[in-house]
N, C-alpha and C. Protein backbone atom coordinates (compact mmCIF):
# COMPACT_ATOMS: atom_id res chain seq x y z
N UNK A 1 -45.47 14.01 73.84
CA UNK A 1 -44.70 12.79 73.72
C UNK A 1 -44.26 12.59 72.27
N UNK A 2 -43.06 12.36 72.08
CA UNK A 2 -42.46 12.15 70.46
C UNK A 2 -43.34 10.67 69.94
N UNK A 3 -43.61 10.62 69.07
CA UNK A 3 -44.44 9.61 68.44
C UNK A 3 -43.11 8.69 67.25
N UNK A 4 -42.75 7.68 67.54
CA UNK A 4 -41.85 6.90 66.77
C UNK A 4 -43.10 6.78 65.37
N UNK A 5 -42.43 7.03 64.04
CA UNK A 5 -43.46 6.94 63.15
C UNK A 5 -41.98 5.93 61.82
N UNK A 6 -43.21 5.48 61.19
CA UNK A 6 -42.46 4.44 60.14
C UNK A 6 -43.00 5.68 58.53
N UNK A 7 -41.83 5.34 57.58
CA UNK A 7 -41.59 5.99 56.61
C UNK A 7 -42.99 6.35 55.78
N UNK A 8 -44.05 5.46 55.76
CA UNK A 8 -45.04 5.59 54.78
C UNK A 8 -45.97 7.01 55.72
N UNK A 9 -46.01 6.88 56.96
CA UNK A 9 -46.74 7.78 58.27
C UNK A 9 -46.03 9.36 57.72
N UNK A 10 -44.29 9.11 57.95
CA UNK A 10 -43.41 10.50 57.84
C UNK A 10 -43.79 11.15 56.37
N UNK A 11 -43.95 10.17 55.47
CA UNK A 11 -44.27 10.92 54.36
C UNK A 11 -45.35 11.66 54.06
N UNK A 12 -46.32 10.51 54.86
CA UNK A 12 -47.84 11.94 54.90
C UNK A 12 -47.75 13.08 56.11
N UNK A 13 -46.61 12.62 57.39
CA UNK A 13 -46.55 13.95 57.98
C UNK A 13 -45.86 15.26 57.11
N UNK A 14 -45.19 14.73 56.14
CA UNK A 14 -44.43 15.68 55.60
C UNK A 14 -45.03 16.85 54.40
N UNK A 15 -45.86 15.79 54.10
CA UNK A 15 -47.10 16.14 52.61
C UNK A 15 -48.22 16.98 53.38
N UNK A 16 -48.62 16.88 54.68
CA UNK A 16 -49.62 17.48 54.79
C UNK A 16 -49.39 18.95 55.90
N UNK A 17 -48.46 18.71 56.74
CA UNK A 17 -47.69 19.35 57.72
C UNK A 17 -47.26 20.82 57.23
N UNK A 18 -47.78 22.17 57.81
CA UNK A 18 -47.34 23.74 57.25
C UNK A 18 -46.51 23.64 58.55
N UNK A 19 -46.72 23.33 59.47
CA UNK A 19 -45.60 23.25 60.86
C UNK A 19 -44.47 22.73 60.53
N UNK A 20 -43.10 22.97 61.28
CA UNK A 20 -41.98 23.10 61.18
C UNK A 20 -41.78 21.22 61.86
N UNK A 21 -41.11 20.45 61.32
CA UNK A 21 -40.71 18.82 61.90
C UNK A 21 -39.33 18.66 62.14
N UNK A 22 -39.42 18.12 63.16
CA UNK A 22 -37.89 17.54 63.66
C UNK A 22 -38.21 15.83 63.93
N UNK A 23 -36.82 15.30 62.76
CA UNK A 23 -37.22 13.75 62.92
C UNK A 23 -35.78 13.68 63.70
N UNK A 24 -35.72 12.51 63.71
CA UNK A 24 -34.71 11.90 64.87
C UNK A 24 -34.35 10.95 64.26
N UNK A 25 -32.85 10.57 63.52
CA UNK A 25 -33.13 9.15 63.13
C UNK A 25 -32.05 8.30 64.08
N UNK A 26 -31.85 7.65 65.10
CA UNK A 26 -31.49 6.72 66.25
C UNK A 26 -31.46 5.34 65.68
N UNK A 27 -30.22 4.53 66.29
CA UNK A 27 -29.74 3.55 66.14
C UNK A 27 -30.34 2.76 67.41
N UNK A 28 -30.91 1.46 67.77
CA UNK A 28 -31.04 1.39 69.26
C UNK A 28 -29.59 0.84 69.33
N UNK A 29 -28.95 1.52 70.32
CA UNK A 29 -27.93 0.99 70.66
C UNK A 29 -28.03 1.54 72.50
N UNK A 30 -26.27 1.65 72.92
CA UNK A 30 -25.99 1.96 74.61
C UNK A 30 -26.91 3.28 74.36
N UNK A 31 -26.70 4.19 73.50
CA UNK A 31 -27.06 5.64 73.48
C UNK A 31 -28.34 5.77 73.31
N UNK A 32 -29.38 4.76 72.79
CA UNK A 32 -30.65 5.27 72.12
C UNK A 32 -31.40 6.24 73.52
N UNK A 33 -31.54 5.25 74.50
CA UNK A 33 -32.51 6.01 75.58
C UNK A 33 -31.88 7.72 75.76
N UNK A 34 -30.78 7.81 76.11
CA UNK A 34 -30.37 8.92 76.29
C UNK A 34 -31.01 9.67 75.23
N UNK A 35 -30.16 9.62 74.04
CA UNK A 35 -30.69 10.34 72.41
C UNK A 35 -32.02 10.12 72.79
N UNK A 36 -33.15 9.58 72.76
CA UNK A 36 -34.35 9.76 72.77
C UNK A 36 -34.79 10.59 73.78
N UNK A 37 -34.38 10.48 75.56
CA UNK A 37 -34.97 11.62 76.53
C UNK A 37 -34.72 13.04 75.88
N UNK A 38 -33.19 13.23 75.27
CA UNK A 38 -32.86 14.57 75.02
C UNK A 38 -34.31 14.89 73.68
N UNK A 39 -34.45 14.04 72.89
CA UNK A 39 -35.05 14.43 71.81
C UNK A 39 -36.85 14.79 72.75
N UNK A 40 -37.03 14.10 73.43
CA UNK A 40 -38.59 14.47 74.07
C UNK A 40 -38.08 15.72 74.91
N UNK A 41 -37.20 16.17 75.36
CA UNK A 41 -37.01 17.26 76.48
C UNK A 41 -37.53 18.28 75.38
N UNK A 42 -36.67 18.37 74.39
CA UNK A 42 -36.57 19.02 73.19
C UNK A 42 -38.43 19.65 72.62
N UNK A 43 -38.84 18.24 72.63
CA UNK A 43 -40.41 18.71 72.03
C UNK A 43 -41.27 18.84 72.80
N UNK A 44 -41.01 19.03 74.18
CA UNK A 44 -41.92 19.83 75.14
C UNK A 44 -41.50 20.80 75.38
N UNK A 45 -40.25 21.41 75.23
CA UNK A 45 -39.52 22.58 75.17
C UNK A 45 -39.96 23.49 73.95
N UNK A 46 -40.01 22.94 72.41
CA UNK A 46 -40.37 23.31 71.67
C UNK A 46 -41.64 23.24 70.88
N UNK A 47 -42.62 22.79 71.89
CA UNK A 47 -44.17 22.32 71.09
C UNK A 47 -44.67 23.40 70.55
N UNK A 48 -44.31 24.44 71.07
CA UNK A 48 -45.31 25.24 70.30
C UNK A 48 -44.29 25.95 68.71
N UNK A 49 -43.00 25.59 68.30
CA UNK A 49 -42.53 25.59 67.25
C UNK A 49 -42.41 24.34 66.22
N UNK A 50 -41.83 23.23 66.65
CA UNK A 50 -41.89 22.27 65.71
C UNK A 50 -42.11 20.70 66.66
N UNK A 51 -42.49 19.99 65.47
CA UNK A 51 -43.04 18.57 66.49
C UNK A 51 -42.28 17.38 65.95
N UNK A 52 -41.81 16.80 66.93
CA UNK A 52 -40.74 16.34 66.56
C UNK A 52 -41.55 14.62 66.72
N UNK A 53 -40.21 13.69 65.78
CA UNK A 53 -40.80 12.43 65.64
C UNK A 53 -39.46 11.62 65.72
N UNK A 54 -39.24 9.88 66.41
CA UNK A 54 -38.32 9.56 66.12
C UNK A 54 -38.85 8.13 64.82
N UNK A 55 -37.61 8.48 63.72
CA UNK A 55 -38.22 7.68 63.20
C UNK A 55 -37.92 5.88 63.30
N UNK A 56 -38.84 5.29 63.08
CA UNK A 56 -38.78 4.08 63.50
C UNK A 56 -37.17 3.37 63.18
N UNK A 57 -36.65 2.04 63.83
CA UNK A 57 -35.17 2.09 64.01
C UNK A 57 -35.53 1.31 62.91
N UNK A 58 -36.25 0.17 62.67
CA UNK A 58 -36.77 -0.82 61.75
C UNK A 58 -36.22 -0.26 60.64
N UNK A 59 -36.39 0.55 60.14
CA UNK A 59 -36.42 1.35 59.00
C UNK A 59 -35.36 2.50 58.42
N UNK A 60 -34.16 2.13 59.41
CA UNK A 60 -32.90 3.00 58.94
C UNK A 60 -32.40 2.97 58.11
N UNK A 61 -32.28 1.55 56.99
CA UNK A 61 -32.09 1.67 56.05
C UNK A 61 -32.94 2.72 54.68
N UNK A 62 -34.01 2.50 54.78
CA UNK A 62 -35.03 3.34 53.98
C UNK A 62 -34.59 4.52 54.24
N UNK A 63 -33.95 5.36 55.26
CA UNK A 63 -33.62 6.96 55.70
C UNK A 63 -32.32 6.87 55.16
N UNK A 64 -31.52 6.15 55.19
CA UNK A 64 -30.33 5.72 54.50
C UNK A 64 -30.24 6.10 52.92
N UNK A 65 -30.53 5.58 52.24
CA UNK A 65 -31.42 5.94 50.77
C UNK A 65 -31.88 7.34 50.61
N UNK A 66 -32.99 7.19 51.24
CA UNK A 66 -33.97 8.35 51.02
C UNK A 66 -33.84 10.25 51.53
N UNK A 67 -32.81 9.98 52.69
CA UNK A 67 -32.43 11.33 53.32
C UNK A 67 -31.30 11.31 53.69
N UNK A 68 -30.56 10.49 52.75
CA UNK A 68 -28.93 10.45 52.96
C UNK A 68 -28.24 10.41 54.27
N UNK A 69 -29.01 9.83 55.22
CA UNK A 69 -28.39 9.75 56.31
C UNK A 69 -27.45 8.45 56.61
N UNK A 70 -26.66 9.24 57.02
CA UNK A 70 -24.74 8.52 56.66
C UNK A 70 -24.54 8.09 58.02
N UNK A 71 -25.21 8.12 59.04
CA UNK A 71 -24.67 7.52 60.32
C UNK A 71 -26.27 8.26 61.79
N UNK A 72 -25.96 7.51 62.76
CA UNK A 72 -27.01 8.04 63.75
C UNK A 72 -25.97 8.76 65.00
N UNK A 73 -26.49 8.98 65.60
CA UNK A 73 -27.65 9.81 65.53
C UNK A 73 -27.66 11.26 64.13
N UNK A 74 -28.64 11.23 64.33
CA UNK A 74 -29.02 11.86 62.94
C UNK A 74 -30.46 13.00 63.31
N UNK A 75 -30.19 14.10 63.02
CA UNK A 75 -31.37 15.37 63.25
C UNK A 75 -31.84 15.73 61.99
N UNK A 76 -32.79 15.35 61.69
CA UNK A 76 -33.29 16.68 60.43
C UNK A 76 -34.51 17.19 60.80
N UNK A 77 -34.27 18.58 60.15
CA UNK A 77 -35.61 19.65 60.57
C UNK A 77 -36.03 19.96 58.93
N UNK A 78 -37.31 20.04 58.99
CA UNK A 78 -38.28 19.78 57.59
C UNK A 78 -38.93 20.63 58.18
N UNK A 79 -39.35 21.84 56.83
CA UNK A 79 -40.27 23.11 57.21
C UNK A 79 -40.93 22.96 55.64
N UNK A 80 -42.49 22.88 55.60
CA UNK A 80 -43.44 22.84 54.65
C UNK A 80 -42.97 21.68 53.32
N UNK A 81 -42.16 20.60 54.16
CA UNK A 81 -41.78 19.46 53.11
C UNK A 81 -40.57 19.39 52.81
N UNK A 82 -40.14 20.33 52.84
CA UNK A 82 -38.13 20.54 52.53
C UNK A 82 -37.42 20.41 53.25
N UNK A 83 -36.52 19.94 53.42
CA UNK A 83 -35.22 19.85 54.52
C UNK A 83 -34.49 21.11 54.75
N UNK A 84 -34.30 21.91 56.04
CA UNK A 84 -33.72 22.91 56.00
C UNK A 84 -32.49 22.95 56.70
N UNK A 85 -32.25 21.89 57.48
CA UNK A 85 -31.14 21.77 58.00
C UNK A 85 -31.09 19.95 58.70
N UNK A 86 -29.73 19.91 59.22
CA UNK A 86 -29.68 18.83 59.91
C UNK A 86 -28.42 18.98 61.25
N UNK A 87 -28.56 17.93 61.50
CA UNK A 87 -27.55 17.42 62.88
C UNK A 87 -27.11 16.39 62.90
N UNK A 88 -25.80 15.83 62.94
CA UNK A 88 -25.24 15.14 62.59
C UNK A 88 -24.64 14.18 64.33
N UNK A 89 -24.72 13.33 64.49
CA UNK A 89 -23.45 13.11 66.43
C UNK A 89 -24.61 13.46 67.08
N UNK A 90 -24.22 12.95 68.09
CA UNK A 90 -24.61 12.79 69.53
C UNK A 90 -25.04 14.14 69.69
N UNK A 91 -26.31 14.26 70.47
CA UNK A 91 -26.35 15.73 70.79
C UNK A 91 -26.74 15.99 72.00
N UNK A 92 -26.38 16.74 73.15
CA UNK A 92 -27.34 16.75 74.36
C UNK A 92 -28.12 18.11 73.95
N UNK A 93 -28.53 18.36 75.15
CA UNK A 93 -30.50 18.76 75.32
C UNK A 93 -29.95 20.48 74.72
N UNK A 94 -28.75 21.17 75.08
CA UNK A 94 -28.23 22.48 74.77
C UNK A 94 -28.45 22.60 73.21
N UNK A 95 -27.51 21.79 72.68
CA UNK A 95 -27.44 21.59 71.38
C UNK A 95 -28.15 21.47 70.99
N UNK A 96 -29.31 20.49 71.05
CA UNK A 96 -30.75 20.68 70.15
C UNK A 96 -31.28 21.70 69.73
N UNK A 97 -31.40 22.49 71.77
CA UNK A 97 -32.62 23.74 71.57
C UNK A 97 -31.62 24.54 70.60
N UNK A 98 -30.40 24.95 70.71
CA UNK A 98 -29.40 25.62 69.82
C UNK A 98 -29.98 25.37 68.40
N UNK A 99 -29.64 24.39 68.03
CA UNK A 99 -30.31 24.00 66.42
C UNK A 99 -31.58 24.28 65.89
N UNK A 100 -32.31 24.01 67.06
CA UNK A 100 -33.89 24.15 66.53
C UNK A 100 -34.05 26.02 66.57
N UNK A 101 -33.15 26.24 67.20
CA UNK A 101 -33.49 28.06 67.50
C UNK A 101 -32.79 28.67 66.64
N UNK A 102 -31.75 27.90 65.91
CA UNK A 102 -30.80 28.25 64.96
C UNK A 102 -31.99 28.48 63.44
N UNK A 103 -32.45 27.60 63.66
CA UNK A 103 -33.46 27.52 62.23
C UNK A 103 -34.77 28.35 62.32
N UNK A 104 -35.12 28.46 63.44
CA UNK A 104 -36.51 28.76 63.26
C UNK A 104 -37.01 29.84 64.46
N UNK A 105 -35.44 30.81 64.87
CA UNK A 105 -35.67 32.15 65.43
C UNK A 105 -35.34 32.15 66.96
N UNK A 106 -35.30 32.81 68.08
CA UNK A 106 -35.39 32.48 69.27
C UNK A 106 -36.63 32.55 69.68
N UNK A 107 -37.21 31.78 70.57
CA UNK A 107 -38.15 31.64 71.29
C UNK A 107 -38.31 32.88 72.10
């Protein structure tokens, strides 16, 4: 199950984490539920590569700032603390596994 986590949580997942992270950053809006099933299909699809989190909506501004995220939906994948890629728009369930396999090999 994706675990919604708030910025002070993501930062120690990020500080302590050698596993590969996929955050989610979501607007609640018409789209959130959708964007969110695709994002859980995603991390039971991919548990045994990276673990994915959505981050809390409360707090979009702080991701705003902090990880330059310019609009939602919003993907970033973090490997040992660094940002290695992102996703930008709407994405369905293809596109994810695409991205996440794009970065981190085929399954």
């Amino acid at each position: 199950m994706v675990r919604t986590i708030e910025p002070q949580a993501f930062d120690f997942e990020l500080q302590k984490s050698d596993e590969p992270l996929l955050v989610a950053f979501l607007k609640r809006n018409e789209r959130y539920a959708d964007q969110a099933e695709i994002l859980e299909k995603a991390s039971q699809f991919h548990k045994d590569r990276v673990r994915c989190f959505l981050y809390d909506s409360d707090y979009l501004h702080t991701a705003q700032e902090r990880f330059a995220v310019k609009g939602t939906p919003t993907f970033l994948l973090f490997n040992k603390g660094e940002e290695v890629d992102r996703l930008i728009g709407e994405s369905d369930g293809e596109t994810l596994d695409d991205f996440i396999q794009g970065v981190f090999g085929e399954k």
